[in-house]
PDB file of N, CA and C in Angstrom:
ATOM      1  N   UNK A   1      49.294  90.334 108.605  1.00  0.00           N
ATOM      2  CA  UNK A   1      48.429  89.410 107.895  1.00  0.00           C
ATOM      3  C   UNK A   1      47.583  90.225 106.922  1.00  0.00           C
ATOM      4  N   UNK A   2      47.599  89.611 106.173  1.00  0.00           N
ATOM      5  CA  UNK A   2      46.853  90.697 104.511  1.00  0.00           C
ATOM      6  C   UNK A   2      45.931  89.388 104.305  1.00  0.00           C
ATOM      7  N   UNK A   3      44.690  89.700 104.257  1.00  0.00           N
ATOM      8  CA  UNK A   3      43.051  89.165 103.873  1.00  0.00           C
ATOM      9  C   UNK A   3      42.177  89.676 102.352  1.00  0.00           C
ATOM     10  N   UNK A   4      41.962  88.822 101.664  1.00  0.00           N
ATOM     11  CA  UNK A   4      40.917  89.535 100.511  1.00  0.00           C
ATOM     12  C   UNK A   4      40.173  89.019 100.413  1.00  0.00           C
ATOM     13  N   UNK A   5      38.933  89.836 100.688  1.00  0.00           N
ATOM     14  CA  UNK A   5      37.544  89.668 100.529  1.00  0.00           C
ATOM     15  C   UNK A   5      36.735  89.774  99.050  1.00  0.00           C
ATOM     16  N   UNK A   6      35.852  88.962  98.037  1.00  0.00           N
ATOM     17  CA  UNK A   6      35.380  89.498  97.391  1.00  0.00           C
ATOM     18  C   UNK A   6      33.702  89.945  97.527  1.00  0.00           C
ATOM     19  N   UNK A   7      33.128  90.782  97.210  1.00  0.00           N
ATOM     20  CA  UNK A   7      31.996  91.390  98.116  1.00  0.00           C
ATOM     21  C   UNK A   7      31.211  91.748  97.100  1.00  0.00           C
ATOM     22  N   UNK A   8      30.366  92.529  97.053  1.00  0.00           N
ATOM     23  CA  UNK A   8      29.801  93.488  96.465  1.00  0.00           C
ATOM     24  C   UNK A   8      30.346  94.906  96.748  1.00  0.00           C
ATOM     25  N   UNK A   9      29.883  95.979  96.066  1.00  0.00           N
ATOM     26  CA  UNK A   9      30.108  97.640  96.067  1.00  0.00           C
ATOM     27  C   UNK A   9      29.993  97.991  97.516  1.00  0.00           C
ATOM     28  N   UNK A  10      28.658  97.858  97.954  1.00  0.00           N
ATOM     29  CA  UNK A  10      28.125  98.723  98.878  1.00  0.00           C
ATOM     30  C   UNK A  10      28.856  98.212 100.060  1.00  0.00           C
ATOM     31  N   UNK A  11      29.243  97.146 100.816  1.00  0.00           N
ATOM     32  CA  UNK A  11      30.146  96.280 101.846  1.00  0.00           C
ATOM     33  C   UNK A  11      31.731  96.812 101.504  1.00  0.00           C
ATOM     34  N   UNK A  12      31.975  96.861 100.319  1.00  0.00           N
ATOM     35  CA  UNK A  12      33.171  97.342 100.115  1.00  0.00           C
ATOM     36  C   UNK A  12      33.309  98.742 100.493  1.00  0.00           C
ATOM     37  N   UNK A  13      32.173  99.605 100.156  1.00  0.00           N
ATOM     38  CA  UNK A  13      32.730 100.758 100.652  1.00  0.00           C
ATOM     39  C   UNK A  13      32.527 101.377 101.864  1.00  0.00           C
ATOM     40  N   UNK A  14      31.703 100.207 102.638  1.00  0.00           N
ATOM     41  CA  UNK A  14      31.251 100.037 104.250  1.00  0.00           C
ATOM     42  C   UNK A  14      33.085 100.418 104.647  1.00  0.00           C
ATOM     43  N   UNK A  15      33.755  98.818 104.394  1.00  0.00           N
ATOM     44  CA  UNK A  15      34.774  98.473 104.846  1.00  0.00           C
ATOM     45  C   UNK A  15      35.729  99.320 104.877  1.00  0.00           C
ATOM     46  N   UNK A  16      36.070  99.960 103.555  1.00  0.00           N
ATOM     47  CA  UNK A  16      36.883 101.033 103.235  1.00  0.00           C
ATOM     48  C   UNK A  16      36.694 102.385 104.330  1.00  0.00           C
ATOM     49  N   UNK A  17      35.606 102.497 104.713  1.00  0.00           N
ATOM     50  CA  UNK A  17      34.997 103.190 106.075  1.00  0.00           C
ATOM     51  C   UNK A  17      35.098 102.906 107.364  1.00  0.00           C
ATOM     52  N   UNK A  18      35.128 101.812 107.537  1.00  0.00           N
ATOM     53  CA  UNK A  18      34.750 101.680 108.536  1.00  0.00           C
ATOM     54  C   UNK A  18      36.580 101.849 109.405  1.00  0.00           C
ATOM     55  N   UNK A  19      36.340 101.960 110.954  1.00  0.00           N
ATOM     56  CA  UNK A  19      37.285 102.310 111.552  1.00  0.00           C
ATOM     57  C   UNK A  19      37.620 100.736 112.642  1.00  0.00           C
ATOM     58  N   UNK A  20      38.734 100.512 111.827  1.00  0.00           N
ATOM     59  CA  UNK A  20      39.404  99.175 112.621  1.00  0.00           C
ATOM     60  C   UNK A  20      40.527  99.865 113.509  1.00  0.00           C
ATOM     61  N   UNK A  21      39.918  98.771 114.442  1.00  0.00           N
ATOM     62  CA  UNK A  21      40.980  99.103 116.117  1.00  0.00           C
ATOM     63  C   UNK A  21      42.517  99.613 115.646  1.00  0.00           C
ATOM     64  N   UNK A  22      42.946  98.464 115.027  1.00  0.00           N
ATOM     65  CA  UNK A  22      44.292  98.046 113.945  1.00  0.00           C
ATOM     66  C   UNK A  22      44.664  99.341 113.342  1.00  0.00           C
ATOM     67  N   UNK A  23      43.698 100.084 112.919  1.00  0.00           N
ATOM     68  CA  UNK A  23      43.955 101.111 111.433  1.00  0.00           C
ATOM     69  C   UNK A  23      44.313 100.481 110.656  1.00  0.00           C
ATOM     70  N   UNK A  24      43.988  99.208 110.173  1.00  0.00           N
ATOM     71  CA  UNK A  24      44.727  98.063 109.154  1.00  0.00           C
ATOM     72  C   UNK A  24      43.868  99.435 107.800  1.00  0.00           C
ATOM     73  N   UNK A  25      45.053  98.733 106.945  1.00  0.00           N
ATOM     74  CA  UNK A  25      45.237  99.755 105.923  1.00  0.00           C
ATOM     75  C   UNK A  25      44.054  99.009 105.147  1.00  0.00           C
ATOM     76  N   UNK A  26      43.354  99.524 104.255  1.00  0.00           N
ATOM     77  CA  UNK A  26      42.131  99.043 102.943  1.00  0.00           C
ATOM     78  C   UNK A  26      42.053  99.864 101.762  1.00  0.00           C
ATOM     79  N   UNK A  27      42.138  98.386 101.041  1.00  0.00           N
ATOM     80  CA  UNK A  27      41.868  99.098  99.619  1.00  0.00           C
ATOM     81  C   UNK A  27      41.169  97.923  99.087  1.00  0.00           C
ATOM     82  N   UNK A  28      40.071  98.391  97.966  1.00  0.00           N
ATOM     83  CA  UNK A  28      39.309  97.917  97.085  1.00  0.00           C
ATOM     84  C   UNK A  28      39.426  98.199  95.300  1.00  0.00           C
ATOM     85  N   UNK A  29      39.497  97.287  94.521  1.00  0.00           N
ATOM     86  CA  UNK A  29      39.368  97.118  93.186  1.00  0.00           C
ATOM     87  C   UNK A  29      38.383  96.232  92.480  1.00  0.00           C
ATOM     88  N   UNK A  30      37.884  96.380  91.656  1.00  0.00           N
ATOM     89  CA  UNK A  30      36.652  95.760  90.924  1.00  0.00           C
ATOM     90  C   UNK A  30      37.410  94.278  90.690  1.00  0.00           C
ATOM     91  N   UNK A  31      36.860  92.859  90.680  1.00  0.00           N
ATOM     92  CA  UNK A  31      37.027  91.934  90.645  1.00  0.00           C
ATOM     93  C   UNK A  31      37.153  91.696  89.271  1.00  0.00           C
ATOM     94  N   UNK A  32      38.508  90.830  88.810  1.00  0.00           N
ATOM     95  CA  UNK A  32      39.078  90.635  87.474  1.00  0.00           C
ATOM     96  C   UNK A  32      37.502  90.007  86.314  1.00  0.00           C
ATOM     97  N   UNK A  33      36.761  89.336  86.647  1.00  0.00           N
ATOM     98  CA  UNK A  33      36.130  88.706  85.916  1.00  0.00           C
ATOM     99  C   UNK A  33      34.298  88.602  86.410  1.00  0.00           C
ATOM    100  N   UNK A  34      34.062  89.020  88.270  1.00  0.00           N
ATOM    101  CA  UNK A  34      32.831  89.057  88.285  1.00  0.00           C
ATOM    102  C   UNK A  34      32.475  90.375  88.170  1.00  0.00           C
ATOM    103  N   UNK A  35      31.174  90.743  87.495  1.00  0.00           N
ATOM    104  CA  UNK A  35      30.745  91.793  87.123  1.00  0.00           C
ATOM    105  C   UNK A  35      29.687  92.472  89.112  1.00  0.00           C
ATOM    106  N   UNK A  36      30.476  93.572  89.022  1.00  0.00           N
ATOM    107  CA  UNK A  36      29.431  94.701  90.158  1.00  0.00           C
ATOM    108  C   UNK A  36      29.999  93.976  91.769  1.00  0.00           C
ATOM    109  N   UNK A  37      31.450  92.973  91.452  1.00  0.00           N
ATOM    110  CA  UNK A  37      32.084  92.702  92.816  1.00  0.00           C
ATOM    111  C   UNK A  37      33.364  93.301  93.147  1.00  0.00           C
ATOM    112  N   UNK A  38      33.650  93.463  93.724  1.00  0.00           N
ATOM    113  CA  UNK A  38      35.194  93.849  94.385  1.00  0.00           C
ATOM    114  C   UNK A  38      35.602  92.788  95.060  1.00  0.00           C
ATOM    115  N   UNK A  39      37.226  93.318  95.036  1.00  0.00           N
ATOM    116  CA  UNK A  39      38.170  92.375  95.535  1.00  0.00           C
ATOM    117  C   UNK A  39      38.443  93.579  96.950  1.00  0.00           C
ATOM    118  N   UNK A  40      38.403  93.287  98.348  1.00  0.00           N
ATOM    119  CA  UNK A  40      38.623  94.175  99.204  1.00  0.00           C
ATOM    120  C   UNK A  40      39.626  93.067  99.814  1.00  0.00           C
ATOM    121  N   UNK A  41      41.103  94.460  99.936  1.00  0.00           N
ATOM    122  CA  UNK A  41      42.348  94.178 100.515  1.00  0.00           C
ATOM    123  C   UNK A  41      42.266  94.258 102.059  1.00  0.00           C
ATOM    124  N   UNK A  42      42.823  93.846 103.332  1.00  0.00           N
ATOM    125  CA  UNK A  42      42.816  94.262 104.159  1.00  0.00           C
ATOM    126  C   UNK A  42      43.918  93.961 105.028  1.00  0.00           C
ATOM    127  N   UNK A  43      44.793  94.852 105.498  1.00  0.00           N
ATOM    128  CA  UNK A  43      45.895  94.186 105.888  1.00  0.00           C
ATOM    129  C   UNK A  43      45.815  94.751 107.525  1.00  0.00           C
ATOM    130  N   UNK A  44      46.577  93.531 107.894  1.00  0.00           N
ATOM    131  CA  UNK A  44      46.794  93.667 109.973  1.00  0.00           C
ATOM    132  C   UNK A  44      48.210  93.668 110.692  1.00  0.00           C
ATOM    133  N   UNK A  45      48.422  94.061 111.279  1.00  0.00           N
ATOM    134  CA  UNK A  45      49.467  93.938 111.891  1.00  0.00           C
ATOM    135  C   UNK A  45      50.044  92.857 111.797  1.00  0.00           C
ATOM    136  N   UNK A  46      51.397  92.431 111.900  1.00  0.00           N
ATOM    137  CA  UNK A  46      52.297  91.023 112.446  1.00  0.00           C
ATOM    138  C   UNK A  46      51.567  90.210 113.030  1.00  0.00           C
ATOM    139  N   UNK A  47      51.283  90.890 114.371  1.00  0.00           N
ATOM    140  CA  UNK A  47      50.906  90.472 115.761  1.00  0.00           C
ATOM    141  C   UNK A  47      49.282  89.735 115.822  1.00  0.00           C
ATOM    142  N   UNK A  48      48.510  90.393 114.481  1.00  0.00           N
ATOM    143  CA  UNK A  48      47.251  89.593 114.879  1.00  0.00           C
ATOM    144  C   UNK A  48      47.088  88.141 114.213  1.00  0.00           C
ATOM    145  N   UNK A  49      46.740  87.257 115.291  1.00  0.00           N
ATOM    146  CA  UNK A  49      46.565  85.785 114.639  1.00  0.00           C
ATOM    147  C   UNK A  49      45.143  86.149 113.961  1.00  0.00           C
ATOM    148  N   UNK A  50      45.269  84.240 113.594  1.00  0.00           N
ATOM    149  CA  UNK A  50      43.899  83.939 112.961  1.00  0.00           C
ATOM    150  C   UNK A  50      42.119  84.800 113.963  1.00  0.00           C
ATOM    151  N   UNK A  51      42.468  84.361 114.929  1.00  0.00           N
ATOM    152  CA  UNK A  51      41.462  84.440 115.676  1.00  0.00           C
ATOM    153  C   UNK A  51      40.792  85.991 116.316  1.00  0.00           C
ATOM    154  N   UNK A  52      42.182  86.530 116.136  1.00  0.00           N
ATOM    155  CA  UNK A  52      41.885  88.058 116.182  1.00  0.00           C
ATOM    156  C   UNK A  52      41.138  88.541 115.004  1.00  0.00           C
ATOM    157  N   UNK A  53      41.496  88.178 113.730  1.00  0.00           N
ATOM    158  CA  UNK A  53      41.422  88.682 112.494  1.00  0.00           C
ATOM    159  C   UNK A  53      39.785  88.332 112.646  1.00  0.00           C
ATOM    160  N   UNK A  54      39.587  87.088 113.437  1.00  0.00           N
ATOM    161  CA  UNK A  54      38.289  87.179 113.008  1.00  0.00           C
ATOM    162  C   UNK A  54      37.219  87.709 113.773  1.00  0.00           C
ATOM    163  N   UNK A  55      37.709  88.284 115.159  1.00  0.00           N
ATOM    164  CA  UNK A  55      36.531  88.770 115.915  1.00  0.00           C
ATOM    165  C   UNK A  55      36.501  90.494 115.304  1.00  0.00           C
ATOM    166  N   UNK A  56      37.598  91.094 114.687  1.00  0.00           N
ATOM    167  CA  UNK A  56      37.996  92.227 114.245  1.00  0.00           C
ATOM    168  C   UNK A  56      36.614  91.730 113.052  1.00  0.00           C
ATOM    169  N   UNK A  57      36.604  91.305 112.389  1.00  0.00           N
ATOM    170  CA  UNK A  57      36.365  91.104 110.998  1.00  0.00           C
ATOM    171  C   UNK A  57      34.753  91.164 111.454  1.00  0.00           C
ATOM    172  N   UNK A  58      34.255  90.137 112.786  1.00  0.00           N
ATOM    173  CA  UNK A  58      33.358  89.544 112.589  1.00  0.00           C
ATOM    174  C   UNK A  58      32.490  91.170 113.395  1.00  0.00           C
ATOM    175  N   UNK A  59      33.339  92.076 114.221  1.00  0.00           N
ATOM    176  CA  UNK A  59      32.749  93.403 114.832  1.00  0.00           C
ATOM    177  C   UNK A  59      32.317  94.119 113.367  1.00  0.00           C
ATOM    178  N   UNK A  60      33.211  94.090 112.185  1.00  0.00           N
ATOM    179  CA  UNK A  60      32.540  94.648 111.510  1.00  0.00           C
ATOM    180  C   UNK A  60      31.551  94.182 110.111  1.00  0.00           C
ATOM    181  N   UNK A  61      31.174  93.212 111.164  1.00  0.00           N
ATOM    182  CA  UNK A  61      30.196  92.849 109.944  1.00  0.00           C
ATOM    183  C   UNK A  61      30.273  91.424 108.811  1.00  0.00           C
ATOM    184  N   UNK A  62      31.172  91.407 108.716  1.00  0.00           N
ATOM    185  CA  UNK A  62      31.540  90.035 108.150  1.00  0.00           C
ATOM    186  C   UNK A  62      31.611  88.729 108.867  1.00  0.00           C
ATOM    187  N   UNK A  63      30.580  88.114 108.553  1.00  0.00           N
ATOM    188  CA  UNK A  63      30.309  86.661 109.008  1.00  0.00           C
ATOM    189  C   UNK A  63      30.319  85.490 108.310  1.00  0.00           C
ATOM    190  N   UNK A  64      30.673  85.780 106.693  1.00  0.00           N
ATOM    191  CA  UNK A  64      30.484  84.828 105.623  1.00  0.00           C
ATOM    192  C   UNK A  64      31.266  83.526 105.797  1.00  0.00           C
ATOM    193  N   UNK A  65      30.648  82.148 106.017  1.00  0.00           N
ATOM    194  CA  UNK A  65      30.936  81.302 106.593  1.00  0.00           C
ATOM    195  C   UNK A  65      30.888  80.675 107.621  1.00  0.00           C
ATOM    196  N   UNK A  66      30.424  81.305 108.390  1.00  0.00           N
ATOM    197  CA  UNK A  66      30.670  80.790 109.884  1.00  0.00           C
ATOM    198  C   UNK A  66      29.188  79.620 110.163  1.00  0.00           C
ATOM    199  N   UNK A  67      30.338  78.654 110.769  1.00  0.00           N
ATOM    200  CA  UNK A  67      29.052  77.509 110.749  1.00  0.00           C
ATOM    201  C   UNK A  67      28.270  77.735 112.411  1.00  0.00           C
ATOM    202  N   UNK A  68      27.267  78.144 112.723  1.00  0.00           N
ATOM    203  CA  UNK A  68      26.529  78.617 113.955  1.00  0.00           C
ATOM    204  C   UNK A  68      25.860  77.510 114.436  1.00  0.00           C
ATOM    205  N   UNK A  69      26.004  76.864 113.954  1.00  0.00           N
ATOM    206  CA  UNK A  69      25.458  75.292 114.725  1.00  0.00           C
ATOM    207  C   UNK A  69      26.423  75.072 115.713  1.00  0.00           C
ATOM    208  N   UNK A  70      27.529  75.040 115.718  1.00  0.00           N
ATOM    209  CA  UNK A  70      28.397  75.713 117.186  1.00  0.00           C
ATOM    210  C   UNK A  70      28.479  76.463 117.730  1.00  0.00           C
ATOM    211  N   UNK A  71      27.594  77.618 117.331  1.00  0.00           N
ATOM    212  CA  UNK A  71      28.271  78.706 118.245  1.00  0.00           C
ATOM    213  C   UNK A  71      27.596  78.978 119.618  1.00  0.00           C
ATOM    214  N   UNK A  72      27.554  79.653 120.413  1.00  0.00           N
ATOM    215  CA  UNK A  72      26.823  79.894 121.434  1.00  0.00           C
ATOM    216  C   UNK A  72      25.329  80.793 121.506  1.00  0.00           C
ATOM    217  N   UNK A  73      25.289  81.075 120.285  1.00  0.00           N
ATOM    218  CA  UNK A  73      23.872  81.512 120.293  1.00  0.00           C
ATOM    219  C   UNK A  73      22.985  80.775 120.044  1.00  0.00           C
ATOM    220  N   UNK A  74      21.570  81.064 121.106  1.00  0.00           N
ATOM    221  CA  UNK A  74      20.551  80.197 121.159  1.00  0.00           C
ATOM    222  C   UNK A  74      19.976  79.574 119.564  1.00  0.00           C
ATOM    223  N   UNK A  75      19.598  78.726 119.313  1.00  0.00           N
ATOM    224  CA  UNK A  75      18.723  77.952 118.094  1.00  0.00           C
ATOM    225  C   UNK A  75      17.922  77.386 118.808  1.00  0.00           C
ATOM    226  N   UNK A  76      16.836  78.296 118.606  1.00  0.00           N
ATOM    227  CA  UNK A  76      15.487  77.413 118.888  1.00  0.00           C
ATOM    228  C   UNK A  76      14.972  78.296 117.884  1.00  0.00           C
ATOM    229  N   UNK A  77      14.388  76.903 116.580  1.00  0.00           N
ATOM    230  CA  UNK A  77      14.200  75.698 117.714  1.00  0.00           C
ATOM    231  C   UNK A  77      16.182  75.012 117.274  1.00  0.00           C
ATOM    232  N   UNK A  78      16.042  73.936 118.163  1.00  0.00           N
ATOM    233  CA  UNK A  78      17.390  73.883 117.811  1.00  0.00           C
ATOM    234  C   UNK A  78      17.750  72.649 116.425  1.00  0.00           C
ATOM    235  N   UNK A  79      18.785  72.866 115.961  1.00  0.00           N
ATOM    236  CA  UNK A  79      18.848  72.046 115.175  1.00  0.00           C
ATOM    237  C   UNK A  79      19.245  70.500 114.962  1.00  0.00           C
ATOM    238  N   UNK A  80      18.841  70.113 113.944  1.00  0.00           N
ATOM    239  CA  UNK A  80      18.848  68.570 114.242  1.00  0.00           C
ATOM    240  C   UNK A  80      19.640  67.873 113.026  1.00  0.00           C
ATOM    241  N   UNK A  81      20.182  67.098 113.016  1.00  0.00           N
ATOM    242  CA  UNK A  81      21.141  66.708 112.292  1.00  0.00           C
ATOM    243  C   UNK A  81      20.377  65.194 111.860  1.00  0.00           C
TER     244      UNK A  81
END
């Protein structure tokens, strides 16, 4: 499974660093049209589903999106709809 992130510099070159379980391979290039973002590549094994990709993803740091009004961490106060 191959993932692209677009980020800023400094996250990009976190990522490019950082050490995945996987050794999934990374590479980063400046984003075609936003100025001071990258496009970060990240590729995984066959074998990892969706859900792997994202606790991998989410150990290092990347959380963009995630709706936490489900999740299991406390909100208090809590939220109200």
């Amino acid at each position: 499974m191959t993932i692209v992130i677009t980020t800023r510099k400094a996250q990009a070159e976190f990522l490019q660093g950082y050490k995945f379980i996987s050794g999934g391979t990374i590479g980063y290039q400046p984003h075609p049209t936003e100025i001071d973002f990258f496009n970060v590549t990240i590729e995984f094994p066959d074998w990892y589903d969706t859900s792997l990709v994202g606790q991998v993803m989410m150990a290092a740091g990347v959380t963009y999106g995630l709706d936490l009004d489900y999740s299991s961490y406390d909100n208090e106060p809590a939220r109200v709809r």
